[in-house]
Protein backbone atom coordinates (compact mmCIF):
# COMPACT_ATOMS: atom_id res chain seq x y z
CA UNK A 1 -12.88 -6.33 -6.72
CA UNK A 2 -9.84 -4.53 -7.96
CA UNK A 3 -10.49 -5.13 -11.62
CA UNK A 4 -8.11 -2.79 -13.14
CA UNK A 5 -4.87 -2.13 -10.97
CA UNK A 6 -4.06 0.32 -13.45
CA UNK A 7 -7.09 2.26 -13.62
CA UNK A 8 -6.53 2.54 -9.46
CA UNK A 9 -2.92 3.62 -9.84
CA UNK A 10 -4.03 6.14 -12.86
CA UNK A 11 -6.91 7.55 -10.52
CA UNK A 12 -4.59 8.44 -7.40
CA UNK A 13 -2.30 9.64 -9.47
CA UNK A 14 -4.65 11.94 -11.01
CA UNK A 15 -5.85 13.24 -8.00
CA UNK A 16 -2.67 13.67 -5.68
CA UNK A 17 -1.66 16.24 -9.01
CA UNK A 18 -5.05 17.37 -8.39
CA UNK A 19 -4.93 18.00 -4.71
CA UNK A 20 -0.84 19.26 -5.33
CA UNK A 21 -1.68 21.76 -7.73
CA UNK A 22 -3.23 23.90 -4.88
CA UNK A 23 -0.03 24.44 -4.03
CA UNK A 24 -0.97 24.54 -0.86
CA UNK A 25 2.70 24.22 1.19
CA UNK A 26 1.46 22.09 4.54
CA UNK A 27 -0.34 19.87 1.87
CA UNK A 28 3.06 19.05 0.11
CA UNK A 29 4.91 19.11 3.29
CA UNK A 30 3.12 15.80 4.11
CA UNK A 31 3.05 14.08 0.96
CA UNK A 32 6.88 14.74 0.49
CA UNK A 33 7.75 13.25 4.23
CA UNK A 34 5.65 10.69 2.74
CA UNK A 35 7.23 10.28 0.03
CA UNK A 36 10.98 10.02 1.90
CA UNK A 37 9.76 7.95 4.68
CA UNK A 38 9.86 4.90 2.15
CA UNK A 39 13.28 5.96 0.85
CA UNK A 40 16.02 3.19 1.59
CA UNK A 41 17.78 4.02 5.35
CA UNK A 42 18.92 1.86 7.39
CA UNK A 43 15.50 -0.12 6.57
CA UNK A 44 15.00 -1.10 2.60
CA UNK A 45 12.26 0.07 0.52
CA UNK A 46 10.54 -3.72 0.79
CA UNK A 47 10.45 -3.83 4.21
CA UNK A 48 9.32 -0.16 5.19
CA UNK A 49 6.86 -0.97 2.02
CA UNK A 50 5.89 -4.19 4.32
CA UNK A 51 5.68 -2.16 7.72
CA UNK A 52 3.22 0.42 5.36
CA UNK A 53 1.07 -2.46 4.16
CA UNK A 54 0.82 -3.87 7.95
CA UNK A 55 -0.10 -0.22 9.03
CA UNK A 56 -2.53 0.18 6.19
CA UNK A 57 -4.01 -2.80 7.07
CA UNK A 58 -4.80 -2.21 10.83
CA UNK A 59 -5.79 0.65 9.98
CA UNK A 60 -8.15 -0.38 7.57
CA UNK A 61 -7.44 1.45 4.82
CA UNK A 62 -8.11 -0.41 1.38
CA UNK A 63 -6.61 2.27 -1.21
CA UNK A 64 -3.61 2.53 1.37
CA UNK A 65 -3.32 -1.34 1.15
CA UNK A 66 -3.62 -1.40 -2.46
CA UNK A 67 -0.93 0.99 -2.68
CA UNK A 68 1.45 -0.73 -0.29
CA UNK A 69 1.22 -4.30 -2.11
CA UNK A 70 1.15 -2.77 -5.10
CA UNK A 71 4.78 -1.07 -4.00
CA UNK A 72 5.57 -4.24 -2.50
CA UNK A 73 5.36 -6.80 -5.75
CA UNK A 74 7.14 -3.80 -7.81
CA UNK A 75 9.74 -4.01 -5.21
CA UNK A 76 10.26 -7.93 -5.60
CA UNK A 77 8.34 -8.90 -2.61
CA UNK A 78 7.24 -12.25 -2.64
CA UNK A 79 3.83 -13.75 -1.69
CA UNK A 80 4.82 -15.37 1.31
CA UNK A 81 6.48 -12.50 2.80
CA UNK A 82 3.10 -10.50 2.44
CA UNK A 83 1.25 -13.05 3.63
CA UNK A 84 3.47 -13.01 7.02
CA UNK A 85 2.94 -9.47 7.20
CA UNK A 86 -0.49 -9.92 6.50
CA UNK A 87 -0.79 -12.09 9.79
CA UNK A 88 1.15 -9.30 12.06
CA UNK A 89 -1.59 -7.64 10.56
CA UNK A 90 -4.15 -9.96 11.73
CA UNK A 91 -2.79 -10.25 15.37
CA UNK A 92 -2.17 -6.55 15.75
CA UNK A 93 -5.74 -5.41 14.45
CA UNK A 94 -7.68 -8.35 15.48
CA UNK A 95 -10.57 -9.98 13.81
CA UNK A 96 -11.94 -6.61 13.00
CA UNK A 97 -9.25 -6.84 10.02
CA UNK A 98 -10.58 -9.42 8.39
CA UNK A 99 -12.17 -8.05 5.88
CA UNK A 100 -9.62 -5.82 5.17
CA UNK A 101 -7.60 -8.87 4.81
CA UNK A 102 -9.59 -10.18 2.42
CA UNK A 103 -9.20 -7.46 0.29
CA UNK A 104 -5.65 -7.53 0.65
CA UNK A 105 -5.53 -10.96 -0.60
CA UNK A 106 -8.02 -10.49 -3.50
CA UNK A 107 -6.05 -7.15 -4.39
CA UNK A 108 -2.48 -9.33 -3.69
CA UNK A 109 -4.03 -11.75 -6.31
CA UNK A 110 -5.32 -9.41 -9.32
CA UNK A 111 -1.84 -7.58 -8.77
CA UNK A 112 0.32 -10.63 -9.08
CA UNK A 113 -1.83 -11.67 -12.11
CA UNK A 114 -1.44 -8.48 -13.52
CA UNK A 115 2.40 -8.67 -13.49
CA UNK A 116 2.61 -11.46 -15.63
């Protein structure tokens, strides 16, 4: 499904520079308290990555989960602490998640592959 993982990170990449060069101040207001709110605090960068992929996940958004397991294997995550935040996932969301799930585990796959 995912195919290229780099062709997905080059695409939103082109476009948030896309939608940025507006300069349009509200619109980078919000992508820079995004980009902070995964900034080590008292939490570290893997596990607010982790809380993002959960979120992402119940809220069924596939590019959003892309981007958080993506973030999450750069970050050192290992499988089998996405796959436990997978299931919060699963019992927050319900079975309506599922196939959002199983896009997070083809997407988990390709980008693990990719890595090596």
């Amino acid at each position: 499904m995912i195919n290229d993982p780099q062709k997905m990170r080059d695409y939103r990449r082109k476009m948030n520079d896309r939608i940025l060069s507006e300069n349009y101040l509200p619109i980078k207001r919000f992508f820079n308290l995004d980009t902070q709110a995964y900034q080590e605090g008292s939490l570290d960068e893997s596990t607010k990555e982790l809380m993002g992929l959960v979120a992402s996940t119940v809220m069924r958004c596939n590019d959003c989960i892309f981007y958080h397991l993506d973030n999450c294997i750069q970050k050192g995550v290992t499988k089998s602490q996405i796959i436990e935040a997978l299931n919060i996932a699963l019992i927050v969301g319900g079975s309506i998640v599922i196939p959002h799930l199983r896009f997070a585990f083809e997407a988990m796959d390709e980008l693990y592959e990719s890595k090596n």
